[in-house]
Protein backbone atom coordinates (compact mmCIF):
# COMPACT_ATOMS: atom_id res chain seq x y z
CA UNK A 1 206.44 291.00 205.37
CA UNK A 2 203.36 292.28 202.93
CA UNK A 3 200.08 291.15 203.85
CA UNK A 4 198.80 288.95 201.36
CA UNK A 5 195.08 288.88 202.03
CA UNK A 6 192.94 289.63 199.19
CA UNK A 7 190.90 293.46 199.88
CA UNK A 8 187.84 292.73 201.05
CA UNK A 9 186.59 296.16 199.61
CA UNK A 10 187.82 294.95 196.15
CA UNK A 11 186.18 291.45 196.43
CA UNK A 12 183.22 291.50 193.28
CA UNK A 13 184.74 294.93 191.50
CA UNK A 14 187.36 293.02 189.37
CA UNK A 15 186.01 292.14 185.79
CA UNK A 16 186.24 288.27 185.61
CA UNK A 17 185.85 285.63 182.64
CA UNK A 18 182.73 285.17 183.20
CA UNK A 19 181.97 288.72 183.90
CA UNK A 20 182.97 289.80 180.42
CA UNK A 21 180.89 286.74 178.97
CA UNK A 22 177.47 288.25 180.72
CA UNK A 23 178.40 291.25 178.88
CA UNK A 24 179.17 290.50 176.14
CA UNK A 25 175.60 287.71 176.33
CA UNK A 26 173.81 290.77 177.68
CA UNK A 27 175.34 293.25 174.60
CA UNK A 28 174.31 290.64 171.99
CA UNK A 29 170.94 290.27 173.12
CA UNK A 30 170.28 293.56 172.74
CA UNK A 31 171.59 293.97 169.58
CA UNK A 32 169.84 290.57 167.80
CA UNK A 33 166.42 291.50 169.72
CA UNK A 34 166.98 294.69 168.21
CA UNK A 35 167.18 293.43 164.38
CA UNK A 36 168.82 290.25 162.89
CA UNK A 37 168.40 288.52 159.31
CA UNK A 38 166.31 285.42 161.22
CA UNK A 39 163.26 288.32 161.33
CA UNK A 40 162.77 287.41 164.85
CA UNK A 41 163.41 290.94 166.17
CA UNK A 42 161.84 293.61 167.36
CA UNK A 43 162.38 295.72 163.99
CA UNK A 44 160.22 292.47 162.52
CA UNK A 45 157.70 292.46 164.80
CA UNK A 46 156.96 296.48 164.45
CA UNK A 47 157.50 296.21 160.64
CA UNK A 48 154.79 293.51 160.46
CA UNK A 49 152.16 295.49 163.06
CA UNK A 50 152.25 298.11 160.72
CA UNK A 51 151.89 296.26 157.59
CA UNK A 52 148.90 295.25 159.58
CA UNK A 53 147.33 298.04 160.87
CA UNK A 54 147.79 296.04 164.51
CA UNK A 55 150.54 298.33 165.84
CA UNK A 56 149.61 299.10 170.03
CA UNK A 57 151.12 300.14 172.69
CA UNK A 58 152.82 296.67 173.66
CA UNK A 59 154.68 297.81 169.98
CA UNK A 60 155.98 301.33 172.09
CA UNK A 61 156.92 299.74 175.10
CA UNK A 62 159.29 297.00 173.63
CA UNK A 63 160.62 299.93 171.27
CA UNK A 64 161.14 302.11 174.40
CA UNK A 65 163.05 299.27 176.82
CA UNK A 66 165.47 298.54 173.96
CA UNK A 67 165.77 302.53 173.73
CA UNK A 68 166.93 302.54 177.35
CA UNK A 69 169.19 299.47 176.53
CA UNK A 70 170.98 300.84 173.53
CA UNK A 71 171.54 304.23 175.84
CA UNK A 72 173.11 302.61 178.47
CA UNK A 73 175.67 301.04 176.76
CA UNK A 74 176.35 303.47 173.87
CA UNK A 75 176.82 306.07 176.33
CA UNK A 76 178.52 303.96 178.80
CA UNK A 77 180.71 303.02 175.18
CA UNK A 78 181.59 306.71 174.45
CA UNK A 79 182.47 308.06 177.72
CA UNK A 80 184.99 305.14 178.36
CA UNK A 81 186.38 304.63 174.72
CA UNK A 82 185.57 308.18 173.02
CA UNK A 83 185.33 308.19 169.36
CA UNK A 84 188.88 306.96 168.54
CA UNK A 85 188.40 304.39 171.17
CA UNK A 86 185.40 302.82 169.13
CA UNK A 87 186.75 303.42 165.93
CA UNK A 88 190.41 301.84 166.90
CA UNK A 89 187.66 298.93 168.31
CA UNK A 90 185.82 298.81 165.20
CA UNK A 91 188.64 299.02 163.11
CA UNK A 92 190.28 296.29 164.94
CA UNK A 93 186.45 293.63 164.58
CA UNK A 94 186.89 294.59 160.85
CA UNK A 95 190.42 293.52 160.27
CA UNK A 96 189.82 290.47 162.57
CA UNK A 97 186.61 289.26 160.79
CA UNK A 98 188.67 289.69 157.41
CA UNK A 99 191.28 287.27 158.81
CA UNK A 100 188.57 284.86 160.11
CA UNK A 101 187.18 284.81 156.64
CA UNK A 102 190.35 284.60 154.85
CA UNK A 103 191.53 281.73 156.80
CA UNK A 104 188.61 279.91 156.14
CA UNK A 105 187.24 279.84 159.62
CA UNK A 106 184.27 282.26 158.95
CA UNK A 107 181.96 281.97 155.86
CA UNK A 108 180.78 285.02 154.47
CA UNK A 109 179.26 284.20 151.64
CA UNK A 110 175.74 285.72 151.93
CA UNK A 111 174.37 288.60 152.39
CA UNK A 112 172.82 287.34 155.69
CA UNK A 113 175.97 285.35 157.03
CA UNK A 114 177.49 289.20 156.38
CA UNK A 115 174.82 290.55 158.94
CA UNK A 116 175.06 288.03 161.85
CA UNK A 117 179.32 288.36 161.80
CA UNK A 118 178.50 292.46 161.96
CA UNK A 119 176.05 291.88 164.90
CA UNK A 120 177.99 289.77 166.78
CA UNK A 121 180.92 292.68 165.86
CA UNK A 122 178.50 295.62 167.25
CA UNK A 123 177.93 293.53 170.29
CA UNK A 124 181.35 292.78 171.18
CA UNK A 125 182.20 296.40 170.48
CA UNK A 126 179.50 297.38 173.12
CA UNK A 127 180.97 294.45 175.46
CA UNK A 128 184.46 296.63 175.01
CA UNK A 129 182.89 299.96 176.07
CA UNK A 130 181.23 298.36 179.36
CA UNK A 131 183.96 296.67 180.12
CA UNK A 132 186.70 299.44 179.51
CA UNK A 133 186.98 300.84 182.49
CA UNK A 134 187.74 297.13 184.46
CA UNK A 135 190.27 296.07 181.16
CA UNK A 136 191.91 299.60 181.81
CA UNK A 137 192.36 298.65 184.97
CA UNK A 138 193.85 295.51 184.84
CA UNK A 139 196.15 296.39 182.22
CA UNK A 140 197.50 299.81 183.68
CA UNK A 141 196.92 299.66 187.34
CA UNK A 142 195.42 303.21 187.28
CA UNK A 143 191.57 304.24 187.64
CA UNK A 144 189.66 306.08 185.30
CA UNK A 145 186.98 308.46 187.10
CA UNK A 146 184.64 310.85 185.41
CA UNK A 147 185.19 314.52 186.14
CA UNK A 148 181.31 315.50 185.53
C-alpha cells in the first residue's frame, strides 16, 4: 500500500489560488504604478517634476525600484515562456479581450477604457511568466531547470 502523506519537502512550493492572485496583484501594481490613464503613476509624477523644474533624487529612486521590478519579472517572463511563449500569451489576452468586448462584457469605447484592459493584459501576461514554471508543473508533471 502507497503512502499517502503529503511531502513535507513539497509543502509551500506548489502554486496555489491564491498564490497566482499575489502575482498577478503584485504584476499589476507594477505595471499601473508604472503608467495608467488615471495620471497617478510614476510616469505622471516625473512628467510633472520636470514640467516644474522640481525633479530630485526621490524622482531617480522611484524610477530605479520600478527598474528592478520590471527586470525581475520580464526576465523571469522570457526565460520561462521565450518569445513564442509571450507572444502565444499575448496573442491569446488579445483574442480574449476581443471576445469580452464583443460579448458585451467589456466596454471599450475610449481611448482610456482601451489602456486600463491593455494594462491589466501586460500584467496578467507577467503573472503567466512568474508563474510558468509552477503551471508547467502541474500540468505536465515534469520540472523545468535552467542549464546556466
Amino acid at each position: 500500500m502507497a503512502d499517502r502523506t503529503p511531502d513535507k519537502s513539497r509543502r509551500g512550493k506548489d502554486l496555489t489560488l491564491s498564490g497566482l492572485g499575489l502575482r498577478f496583484l503584485a504584476a499589476l501594481s507594477l505595471v499601473l504604478a508604472t503608467y495608467n490613464p488615471s495620471s497617478h503613476s510614476v510616469f505622471a509624477w516625473v512628467r510633472h517634476a520636470v514640467a516644474a523644474g522640481t525633479l530630485g533624487p526621490e524622482h531617480l529612486l522611484v524610477v530605479i525600484l520600478l527598474l528592478i521590478g520590471w527586470t525581475v519579472y520580464l526576465v523571469a517572463s522570457f526565460r520561462s515562456l521565450g518569445a513564442l511563449g509571450l507572444t502565444l500569451g499575448g496573442l491569446f489576452l488579445a483574442a480574449l479581450v476581443w471576445l469580452l468586448v464583443d460579448v458585451g462584457l467589456l466596454k471599450a469605447d475610449s481611448v482610456a477604457a482601451l489602456t486600463w484592459i491593455v494594462l491589466v493584459a501586460i500584467a496578467a501576461l507577467l503573472t503567466l511568466g512568474i508563474a510558468w514554471s509552477h503551471l508547467w508543473r502541474r500540468l505536465t508533471g515534469q520540472l523545468e531547470v535552467d542549464d546556466d
